[in-house]
PDB file of N, CA and C in Angstrom:
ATOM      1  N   UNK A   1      -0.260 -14.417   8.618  1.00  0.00           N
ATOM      2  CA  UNK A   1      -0.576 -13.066   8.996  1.00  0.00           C
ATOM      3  C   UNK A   1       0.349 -12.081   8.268  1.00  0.00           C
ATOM      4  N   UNK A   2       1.824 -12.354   8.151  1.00  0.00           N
ATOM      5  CA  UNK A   2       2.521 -11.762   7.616  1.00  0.00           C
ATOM      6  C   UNK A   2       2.737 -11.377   6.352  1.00  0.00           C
ATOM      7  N   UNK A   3       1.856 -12.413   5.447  1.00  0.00           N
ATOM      8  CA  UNK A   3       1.404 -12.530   3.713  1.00  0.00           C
ATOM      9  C   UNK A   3       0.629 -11.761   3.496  1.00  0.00           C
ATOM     10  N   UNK A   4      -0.778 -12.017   4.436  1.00  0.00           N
ATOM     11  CA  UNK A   4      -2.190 -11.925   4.354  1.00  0.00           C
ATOM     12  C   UNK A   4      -1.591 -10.038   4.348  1.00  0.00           C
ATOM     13  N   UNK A   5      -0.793  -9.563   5.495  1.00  0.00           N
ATOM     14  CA  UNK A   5      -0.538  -8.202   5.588  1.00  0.00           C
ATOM     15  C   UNK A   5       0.230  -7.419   4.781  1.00  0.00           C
ATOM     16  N   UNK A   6       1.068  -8.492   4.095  1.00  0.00           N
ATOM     17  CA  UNK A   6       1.959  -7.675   3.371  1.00  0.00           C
ATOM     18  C   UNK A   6       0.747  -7.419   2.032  1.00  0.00           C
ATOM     19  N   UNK A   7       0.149  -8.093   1.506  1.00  0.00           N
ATOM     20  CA  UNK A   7      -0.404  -8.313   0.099  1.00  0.00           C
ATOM     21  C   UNK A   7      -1.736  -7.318   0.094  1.00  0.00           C
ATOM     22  N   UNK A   8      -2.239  -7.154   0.951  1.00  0.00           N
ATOM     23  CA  UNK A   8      -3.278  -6.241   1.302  1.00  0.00           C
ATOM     24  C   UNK A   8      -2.695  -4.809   1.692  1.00  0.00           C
ATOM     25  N   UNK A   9      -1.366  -4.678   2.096  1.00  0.00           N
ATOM     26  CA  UNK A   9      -0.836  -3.316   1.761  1.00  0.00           C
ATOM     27  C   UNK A   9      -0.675  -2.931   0.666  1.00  0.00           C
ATOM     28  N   UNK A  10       0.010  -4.029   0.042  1.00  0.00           N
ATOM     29  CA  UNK A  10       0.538  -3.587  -1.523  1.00  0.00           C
ATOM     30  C   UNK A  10      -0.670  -3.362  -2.518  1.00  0.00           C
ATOM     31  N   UNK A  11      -1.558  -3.694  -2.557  1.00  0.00           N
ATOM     32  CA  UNK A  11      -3.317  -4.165  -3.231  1.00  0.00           C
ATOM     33  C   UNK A  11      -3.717  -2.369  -2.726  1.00  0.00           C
ATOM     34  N   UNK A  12      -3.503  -2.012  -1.409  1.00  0.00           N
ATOM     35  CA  UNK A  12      -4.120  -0.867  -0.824  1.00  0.00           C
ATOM     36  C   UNK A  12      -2.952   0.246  -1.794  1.00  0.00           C
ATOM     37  N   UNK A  13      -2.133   0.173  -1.875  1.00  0.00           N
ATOM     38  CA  UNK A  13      -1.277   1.284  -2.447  1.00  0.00           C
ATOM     39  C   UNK A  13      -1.430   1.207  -3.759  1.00  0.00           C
ATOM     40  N   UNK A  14      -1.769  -0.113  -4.467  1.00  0.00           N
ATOM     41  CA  UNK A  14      -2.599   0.230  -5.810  1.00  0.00           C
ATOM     42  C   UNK A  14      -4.057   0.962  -5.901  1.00  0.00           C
ATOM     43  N   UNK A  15      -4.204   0.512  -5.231  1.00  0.00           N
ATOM     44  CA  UNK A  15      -5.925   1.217  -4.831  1.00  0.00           C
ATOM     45  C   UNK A  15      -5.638   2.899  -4.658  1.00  0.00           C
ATOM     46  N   UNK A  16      -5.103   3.221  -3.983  1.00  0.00           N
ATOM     47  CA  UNK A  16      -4.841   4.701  -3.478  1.00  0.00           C
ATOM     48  C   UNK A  16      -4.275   5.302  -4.709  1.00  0.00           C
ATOM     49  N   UNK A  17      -3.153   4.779  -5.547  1.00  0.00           N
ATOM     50  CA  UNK A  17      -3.038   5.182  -7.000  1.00  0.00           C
ATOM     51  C   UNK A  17      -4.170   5.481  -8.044  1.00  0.00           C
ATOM     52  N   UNK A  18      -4.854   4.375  -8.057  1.00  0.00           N
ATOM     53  CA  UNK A  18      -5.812   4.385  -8.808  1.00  0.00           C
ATOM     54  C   UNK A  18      -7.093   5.706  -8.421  1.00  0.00           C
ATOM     55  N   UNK A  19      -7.293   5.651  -7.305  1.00  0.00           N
ATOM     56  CA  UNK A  19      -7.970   6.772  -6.735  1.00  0.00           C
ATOM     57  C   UNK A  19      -7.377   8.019  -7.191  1.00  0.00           C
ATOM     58  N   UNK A  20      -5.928   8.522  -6.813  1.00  0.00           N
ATOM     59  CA  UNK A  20      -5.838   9.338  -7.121  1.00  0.00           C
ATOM     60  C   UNK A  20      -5.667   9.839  -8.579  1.00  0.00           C
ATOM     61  N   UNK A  21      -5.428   8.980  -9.829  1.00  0.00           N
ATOM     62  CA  UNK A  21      -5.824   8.953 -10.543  1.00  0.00           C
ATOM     63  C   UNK A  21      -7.176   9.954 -10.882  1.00  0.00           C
ATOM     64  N   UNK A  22      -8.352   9.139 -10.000  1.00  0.00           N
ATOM     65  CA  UNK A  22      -9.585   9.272 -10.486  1.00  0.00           C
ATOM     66  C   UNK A  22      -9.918  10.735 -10.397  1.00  0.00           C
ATOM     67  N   UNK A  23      -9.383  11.103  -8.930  1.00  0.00           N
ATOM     68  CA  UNK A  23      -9.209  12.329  -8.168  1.00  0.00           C
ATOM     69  C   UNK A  23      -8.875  13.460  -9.444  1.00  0.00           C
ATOM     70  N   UNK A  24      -7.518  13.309  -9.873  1.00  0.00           N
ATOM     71  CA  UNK A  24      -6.888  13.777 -10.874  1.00  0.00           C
ATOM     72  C   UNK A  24      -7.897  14.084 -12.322  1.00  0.00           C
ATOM     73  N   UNK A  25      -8.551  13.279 -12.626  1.00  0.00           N
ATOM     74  CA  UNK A  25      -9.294  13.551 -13.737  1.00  0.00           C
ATOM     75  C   UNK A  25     -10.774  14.278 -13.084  1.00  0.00           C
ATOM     76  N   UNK A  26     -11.203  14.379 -11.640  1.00  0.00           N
ATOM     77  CA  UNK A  26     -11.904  14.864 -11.097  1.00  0.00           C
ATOM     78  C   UNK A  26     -11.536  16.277 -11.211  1.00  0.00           C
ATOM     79  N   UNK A  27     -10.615  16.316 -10.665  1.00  0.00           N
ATOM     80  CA  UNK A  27     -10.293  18.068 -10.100  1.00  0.00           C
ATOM     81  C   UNK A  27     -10.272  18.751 -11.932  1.00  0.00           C
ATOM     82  N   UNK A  28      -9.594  18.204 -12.922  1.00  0.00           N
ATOM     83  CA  UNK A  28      -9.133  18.631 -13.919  1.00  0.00           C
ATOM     84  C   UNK A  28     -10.845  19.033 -14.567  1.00  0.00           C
ATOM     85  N   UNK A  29     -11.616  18.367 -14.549  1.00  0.00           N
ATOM     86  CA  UNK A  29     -13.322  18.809 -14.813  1.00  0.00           C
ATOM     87  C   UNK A  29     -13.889  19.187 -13.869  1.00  0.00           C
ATOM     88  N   UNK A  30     -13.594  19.994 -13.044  1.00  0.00           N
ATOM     89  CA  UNK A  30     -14.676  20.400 -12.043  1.00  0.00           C
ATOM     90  C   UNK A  30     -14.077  21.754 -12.035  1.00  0.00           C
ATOM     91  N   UNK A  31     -14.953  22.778 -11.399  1.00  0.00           N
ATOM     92  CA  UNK A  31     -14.964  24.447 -11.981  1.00  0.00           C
ATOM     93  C   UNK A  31     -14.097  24.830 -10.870  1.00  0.00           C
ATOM     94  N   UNK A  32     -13.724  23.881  -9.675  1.00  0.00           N
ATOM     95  CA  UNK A  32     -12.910  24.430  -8.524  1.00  0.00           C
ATOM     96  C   UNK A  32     -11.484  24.001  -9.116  1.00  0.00           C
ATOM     97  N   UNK A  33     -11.265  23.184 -10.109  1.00  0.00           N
ATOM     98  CA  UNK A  33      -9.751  22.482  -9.851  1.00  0.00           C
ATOM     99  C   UNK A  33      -9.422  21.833  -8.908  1.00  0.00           C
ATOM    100  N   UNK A  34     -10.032  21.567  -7.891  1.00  0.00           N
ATOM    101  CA  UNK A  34      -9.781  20.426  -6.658  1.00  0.00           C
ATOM    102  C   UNK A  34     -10.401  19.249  -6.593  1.00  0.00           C
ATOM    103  N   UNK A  35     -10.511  18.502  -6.054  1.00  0.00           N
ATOM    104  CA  UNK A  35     -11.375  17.459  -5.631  1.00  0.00           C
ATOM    105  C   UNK A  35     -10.644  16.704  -4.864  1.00  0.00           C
ATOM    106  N   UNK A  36     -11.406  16.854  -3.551  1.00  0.00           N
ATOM    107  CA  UNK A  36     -11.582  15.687  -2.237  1.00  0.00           C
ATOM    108  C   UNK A  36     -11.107  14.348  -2.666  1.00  0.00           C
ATOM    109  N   UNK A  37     -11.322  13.875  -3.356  1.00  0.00           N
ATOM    110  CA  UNK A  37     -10.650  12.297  -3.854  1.00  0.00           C
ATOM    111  C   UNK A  37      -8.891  12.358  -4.049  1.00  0.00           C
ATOM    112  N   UNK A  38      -8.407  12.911  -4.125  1.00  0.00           N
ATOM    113  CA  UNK A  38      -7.249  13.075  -4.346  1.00  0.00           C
ATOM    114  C   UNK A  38      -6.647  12.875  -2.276  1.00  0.00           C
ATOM    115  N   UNK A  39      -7.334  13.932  -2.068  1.00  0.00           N
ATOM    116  CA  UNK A  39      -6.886  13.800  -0.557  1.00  0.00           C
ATOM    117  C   UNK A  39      -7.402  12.488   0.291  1.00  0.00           C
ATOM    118  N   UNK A  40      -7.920  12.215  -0.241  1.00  0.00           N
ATOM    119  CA  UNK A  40      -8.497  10.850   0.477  1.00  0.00           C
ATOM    120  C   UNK A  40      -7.773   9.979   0.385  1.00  0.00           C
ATOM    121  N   UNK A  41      -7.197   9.919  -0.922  1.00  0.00           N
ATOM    122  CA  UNK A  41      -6.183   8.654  -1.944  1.00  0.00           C
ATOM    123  C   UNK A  41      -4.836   8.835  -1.574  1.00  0.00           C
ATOM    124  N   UNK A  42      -4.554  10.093  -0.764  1.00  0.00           N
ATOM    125  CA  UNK A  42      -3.509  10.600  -0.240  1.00  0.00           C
ATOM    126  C   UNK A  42      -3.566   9.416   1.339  1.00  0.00           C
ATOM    127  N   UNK A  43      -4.266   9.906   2.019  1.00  0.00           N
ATOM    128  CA  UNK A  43      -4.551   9.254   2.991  1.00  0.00           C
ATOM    129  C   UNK A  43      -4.953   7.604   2.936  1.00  0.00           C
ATOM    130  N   UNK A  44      -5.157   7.288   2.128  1.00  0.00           N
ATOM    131  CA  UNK A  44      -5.289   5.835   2.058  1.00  0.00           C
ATOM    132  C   UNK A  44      -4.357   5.297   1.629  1.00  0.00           C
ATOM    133  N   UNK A  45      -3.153   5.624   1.215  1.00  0.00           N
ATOM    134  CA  UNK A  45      -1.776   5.604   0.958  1.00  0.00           C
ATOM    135  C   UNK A  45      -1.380   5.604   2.018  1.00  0.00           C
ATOM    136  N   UNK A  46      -1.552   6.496   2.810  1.00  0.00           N
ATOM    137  CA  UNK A  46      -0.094   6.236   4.214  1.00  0.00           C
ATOM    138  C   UNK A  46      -0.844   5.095   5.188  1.00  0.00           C
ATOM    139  N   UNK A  47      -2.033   5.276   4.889  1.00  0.00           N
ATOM    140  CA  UNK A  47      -2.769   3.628   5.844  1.00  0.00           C
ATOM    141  C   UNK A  47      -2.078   2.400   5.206  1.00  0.00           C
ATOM    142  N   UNK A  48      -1.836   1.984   3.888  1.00  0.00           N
ATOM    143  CA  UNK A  48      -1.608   1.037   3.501  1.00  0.00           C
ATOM    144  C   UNK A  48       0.030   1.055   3.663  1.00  0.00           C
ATOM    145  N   UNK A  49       0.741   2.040   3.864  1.00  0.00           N
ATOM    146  CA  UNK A  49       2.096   2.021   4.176  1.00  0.00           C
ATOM    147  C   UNK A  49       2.101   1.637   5.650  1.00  0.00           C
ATOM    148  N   UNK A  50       1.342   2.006   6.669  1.00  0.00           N
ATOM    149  CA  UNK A  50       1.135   1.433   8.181  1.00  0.00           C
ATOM    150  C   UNK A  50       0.681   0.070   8.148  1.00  0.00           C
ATOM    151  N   UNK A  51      -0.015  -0.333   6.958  1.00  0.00           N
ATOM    152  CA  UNK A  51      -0.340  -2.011   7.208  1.00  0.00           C
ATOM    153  C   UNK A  51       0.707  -3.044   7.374  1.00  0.00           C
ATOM    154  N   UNK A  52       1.731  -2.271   5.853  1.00  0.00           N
ATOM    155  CA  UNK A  52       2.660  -3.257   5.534  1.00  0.00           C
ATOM    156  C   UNK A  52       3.884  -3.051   7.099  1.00  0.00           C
ATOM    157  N   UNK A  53       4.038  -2.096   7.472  1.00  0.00           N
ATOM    158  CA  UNK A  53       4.413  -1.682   8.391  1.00  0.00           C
ATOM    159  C   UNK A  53       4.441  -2.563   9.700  1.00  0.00           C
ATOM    160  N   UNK A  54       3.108  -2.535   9.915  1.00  0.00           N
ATOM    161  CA  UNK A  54       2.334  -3.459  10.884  1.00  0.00           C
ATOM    162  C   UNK A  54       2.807  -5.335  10.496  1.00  0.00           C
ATOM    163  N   UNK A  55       2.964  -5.091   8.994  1.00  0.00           N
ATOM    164  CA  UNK A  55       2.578  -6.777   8.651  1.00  0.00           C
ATOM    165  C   UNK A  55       4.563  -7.055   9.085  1.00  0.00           C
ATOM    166  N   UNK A  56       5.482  -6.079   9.051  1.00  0.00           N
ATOM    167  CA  UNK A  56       6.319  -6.374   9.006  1.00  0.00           C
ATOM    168  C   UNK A  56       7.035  -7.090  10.710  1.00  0.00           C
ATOM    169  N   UNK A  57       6.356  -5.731  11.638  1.00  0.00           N
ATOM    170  CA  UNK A  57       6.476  -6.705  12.641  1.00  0.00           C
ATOM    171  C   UNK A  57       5.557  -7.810  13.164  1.00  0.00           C
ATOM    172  N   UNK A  58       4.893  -8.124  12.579  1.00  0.00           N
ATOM    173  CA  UNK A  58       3.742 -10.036  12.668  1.00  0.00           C
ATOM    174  C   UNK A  58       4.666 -10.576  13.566  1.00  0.00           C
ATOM    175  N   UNK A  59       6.060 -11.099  13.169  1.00  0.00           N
ATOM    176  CA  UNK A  59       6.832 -11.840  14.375  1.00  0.00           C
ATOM    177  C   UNK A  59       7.206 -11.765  15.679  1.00  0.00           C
ATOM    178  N   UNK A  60       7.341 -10.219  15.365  1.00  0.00           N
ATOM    179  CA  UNK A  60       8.302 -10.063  17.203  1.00  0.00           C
ATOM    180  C   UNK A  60       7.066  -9.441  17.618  1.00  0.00           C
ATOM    181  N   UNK A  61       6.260  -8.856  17.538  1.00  0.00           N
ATOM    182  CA  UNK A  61       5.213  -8.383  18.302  1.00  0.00           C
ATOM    183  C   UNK A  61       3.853  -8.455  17.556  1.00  0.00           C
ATOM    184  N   UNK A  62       2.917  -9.779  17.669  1.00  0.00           N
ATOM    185  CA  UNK A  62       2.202  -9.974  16.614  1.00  0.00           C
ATOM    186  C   UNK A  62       1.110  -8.965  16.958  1.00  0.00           C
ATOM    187  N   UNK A  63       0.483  -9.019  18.497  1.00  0.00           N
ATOM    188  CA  UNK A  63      -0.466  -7.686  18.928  1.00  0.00           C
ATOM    189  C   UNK A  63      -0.422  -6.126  18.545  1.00  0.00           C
ATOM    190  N   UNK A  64       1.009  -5.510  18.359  1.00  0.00           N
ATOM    191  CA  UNK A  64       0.994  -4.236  17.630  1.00  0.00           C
ATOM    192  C   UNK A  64       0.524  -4.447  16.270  1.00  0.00           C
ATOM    193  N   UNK A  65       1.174  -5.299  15.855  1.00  0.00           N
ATOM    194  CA  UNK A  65       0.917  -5.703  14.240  1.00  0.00           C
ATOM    195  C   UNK A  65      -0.202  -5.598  13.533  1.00  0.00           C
ATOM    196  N   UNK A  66      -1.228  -6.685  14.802  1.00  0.00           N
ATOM    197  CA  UNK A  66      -2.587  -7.003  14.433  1.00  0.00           C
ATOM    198  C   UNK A  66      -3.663  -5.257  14.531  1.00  0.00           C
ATOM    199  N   UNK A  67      -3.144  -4.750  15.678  1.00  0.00           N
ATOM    200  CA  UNK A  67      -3.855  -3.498  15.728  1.00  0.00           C
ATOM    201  C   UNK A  67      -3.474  -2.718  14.502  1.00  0.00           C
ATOM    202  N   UNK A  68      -2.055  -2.280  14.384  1.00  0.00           N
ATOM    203  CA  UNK A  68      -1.710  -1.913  13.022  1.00  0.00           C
ATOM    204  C   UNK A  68      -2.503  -1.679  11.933  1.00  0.00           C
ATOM    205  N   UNK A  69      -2.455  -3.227  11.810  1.00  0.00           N
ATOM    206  CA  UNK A  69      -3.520  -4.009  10.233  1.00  0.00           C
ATOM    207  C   UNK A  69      -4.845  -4.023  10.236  1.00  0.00           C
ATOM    208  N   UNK A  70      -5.594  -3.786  11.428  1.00  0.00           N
ATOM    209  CA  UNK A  70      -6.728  -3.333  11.621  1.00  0.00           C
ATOM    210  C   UNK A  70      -6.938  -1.996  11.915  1.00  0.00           C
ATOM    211  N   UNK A  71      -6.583  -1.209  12.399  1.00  0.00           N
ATOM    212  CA  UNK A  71      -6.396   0.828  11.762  1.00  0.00           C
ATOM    213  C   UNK A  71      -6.835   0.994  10.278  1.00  0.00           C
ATOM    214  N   UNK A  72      -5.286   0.325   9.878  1.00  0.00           N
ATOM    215  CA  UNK A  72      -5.148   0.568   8.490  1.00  0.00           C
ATOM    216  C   UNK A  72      -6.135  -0.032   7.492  1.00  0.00           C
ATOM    217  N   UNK A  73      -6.676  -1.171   7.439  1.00  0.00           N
ATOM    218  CA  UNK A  73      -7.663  -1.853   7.062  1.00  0.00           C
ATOM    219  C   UNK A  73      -8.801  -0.832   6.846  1.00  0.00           C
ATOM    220  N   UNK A  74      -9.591  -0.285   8.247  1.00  0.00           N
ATOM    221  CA  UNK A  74     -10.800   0.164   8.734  1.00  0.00           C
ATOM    222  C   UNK A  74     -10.377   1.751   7.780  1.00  0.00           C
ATOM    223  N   UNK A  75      -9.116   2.040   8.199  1.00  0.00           N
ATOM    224  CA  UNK A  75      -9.224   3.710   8.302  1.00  0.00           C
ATOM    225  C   UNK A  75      -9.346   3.668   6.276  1.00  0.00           C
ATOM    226  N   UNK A  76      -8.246   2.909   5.372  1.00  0.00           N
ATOM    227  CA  UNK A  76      -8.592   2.974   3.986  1.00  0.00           C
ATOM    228  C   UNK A  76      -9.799   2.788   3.642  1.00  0.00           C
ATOM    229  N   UNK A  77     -10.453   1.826   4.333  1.00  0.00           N
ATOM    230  CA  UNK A  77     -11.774   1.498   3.758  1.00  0.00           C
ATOM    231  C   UNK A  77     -12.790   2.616   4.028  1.00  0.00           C
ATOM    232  N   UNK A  78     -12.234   3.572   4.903  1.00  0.00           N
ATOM    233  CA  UNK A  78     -12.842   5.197   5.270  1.00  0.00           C
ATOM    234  C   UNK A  78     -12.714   5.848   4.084  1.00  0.00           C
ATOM    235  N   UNK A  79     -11.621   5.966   3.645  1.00  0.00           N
ATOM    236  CA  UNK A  79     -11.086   6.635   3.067  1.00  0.00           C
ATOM    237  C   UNK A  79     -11.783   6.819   1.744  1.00  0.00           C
ATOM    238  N   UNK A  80     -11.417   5.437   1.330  1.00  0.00           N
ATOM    239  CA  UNK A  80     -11.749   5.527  -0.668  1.00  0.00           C
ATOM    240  C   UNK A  80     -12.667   4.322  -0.763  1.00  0.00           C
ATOM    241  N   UNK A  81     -14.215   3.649  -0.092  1.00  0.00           N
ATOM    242  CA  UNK A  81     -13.982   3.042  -0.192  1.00  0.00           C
ATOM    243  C   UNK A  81     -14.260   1.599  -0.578  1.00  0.00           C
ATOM    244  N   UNK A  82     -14.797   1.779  -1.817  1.00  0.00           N
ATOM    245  CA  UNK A  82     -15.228   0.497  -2.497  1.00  0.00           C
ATOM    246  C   UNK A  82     -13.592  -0.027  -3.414  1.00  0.00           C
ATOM    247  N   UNK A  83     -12.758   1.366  -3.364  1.00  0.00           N
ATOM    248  CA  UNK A  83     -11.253   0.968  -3.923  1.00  0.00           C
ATOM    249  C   UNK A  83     -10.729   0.186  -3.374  1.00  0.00           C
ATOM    250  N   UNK A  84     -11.112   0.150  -1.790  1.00  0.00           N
ATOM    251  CA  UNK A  84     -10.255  -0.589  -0.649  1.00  0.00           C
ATOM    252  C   UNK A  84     -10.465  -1.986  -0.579  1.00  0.00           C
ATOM    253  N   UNK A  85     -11.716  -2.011  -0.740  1.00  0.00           N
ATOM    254  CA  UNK A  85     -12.312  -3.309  -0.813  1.00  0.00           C
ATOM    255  C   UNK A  85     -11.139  -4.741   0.077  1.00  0.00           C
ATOM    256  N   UNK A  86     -10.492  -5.230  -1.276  1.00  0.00           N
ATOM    257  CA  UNK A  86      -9.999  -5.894  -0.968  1.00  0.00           C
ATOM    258  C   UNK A  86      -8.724  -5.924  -0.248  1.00  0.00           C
ATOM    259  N   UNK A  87      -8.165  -4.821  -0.346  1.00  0.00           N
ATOM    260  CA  UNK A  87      -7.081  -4.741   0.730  1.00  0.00           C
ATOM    261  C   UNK A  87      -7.835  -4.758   2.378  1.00  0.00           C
ATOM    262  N   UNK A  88      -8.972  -4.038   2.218  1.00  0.00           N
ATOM    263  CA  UNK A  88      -9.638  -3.767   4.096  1.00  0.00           C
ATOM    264  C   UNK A  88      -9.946  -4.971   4.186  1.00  0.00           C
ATOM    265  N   UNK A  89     -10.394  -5.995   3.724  1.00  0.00           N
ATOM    266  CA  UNK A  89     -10.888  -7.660   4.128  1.00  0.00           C
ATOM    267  C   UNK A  89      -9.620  -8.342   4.393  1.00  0.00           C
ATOM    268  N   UNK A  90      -8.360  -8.171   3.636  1.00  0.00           N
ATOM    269  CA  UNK A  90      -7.373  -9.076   3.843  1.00  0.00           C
ATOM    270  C   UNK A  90      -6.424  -7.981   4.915  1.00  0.00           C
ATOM    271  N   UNK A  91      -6.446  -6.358   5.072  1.00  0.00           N
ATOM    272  CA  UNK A  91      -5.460  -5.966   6.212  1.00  0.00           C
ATOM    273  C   UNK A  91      -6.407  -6.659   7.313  1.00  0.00           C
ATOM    274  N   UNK A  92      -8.020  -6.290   7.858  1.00  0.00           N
ATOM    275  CA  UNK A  92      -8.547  -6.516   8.638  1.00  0.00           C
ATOM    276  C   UNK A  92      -8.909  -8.109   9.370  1.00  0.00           C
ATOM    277  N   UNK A  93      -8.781  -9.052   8.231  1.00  0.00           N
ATOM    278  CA  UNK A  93      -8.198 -10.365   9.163  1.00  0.00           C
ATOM    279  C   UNK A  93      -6.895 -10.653   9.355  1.00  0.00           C
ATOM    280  N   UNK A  94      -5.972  -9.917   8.758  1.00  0.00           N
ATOM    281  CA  UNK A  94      -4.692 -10.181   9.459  1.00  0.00           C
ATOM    282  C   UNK A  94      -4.672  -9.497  10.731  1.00  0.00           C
ATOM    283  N   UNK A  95      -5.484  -8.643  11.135  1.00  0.00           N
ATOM    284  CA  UNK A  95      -5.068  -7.676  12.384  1.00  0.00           C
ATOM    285  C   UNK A  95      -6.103  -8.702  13.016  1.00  0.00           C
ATOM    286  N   UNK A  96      -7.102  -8.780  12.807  1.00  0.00           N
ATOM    287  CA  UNK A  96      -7.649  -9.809  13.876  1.00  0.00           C
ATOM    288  C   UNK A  96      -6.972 -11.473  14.487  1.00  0.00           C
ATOM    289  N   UNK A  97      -6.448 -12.000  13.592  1.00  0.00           N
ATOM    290  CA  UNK A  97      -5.139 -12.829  13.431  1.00  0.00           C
ATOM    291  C   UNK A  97      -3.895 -12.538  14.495  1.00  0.00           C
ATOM    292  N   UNK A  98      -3.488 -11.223  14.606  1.00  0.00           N
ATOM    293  CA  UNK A  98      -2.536 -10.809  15.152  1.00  0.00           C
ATOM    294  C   UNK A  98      -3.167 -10.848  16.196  1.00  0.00           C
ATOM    295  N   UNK A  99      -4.350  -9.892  16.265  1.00  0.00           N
ATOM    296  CA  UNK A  99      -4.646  -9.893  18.074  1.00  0.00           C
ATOM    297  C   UNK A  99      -5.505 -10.770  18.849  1.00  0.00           C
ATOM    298  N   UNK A 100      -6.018 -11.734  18.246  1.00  0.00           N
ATOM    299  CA  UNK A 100      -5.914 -13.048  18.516  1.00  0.00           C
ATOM    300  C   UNK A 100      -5.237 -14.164  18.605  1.00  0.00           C
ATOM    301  N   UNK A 101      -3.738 -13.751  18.426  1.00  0.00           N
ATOM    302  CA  UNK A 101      -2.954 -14.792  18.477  1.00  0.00           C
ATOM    303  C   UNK A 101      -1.744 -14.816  19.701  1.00  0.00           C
ATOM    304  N   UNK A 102      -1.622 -16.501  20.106  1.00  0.00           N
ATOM    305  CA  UNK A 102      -1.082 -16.694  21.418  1.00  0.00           C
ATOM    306  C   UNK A 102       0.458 -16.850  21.237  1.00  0.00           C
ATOM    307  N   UNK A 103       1.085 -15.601  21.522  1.00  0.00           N
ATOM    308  CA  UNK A 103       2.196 -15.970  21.103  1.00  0.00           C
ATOM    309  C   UNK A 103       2.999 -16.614  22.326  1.00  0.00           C
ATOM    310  N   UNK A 104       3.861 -18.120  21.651  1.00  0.00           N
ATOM    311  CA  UNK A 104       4.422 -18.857  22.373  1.00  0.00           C
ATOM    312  C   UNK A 104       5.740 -18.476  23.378  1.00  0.00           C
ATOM    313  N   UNK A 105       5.377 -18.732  24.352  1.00  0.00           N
ATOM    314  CA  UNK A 105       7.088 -17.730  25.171  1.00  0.00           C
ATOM    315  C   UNK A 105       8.009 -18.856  24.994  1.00  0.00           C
ATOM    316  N   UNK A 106       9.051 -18.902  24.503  1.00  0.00           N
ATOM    317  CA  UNK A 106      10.180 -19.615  24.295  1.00  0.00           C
ATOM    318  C   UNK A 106      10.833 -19.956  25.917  1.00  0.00           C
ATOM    319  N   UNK A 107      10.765 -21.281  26.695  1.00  0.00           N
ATOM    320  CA  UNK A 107      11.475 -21.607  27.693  1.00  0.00           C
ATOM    321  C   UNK A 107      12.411 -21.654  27.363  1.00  0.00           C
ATOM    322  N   UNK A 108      13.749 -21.434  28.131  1.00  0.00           N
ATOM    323  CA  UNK A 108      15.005 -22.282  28.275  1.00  0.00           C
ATOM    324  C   UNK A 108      15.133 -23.215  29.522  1.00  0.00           C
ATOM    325  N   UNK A 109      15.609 -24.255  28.642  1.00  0.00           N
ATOM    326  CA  UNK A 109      15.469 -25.121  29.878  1.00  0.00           C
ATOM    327  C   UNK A 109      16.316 -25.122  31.014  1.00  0.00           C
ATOM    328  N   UNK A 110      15.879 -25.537  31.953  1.00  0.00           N
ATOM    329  CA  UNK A 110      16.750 -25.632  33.802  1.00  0.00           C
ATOM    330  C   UNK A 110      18.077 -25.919  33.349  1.00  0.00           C
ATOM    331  N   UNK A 111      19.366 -25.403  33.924  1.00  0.00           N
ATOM    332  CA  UNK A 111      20.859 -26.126  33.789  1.00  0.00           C
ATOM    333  C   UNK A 111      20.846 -26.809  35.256  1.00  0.00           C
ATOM    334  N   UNK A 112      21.345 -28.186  34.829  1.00  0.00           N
ATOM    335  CA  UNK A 112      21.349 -29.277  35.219  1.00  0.00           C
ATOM    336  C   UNK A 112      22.738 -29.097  35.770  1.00  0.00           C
ATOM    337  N   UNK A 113      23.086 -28.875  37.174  1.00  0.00           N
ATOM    338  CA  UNK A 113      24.851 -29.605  37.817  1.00  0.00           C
ATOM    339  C   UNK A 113      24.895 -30.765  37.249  1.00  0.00           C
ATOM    340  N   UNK A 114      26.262 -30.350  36.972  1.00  0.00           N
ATOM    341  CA  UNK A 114      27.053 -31.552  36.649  1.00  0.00           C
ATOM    342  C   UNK A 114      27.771 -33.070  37.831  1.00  0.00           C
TER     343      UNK A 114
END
């Protein structure tokens, strides 16, 4: 979960580069100087910074994590999103991963008199 999340952040923050990129050569030919893609690529950037985010706590709290990685997953793939592609398939089963998963409660065992 913690791979699957980290690697699909990092994949998503290339993606959001590349977008804005695209954005960038958008606004520069279009008669407004703006273009919506830029802000999108903006925003699909700080999702993929919440994934890795998310992927970082996987251990101590795998349920925040998993929700996390599924936000971020869903919300990039809003965003930009045939760019997202593969980051939203690999954040979005790590978050399902996370919040499907049983995390084990560590017993300590009974102290025994001596």
């Amino acid at each position: 979960m913690f791979a699957m999340g980290l690697v699909g952040g990092i994949f998503g923050i290339i993606a959001a580069i590349v977008a804005m990129l695209i954005g960038g050569v958008d606004a520069a030919f279009s008669e407004s100087g703006t273009s919506q893609i830029t802000g999108l690529a903006v925003s699909a950037l700080l999702f993929s910074i919440l994934g890795i985010i998310g992927s970082a706590f996987s251990k101590s709290k795998p349920k925040l994590a998993g929700w996390l990685m599924l936000i971020s997953g869903i919300a990039g793939f809003i965003s930009i999103s045939m760019f997202y592609i593969l980051s939203g398939v690999l954040l979005i089963v790590a978050g399902f991963m996370g919040i499907f998963s049983k995390k084990k409660n560590k017993e300590i065992p009974p102290v025994q008199a001596a």
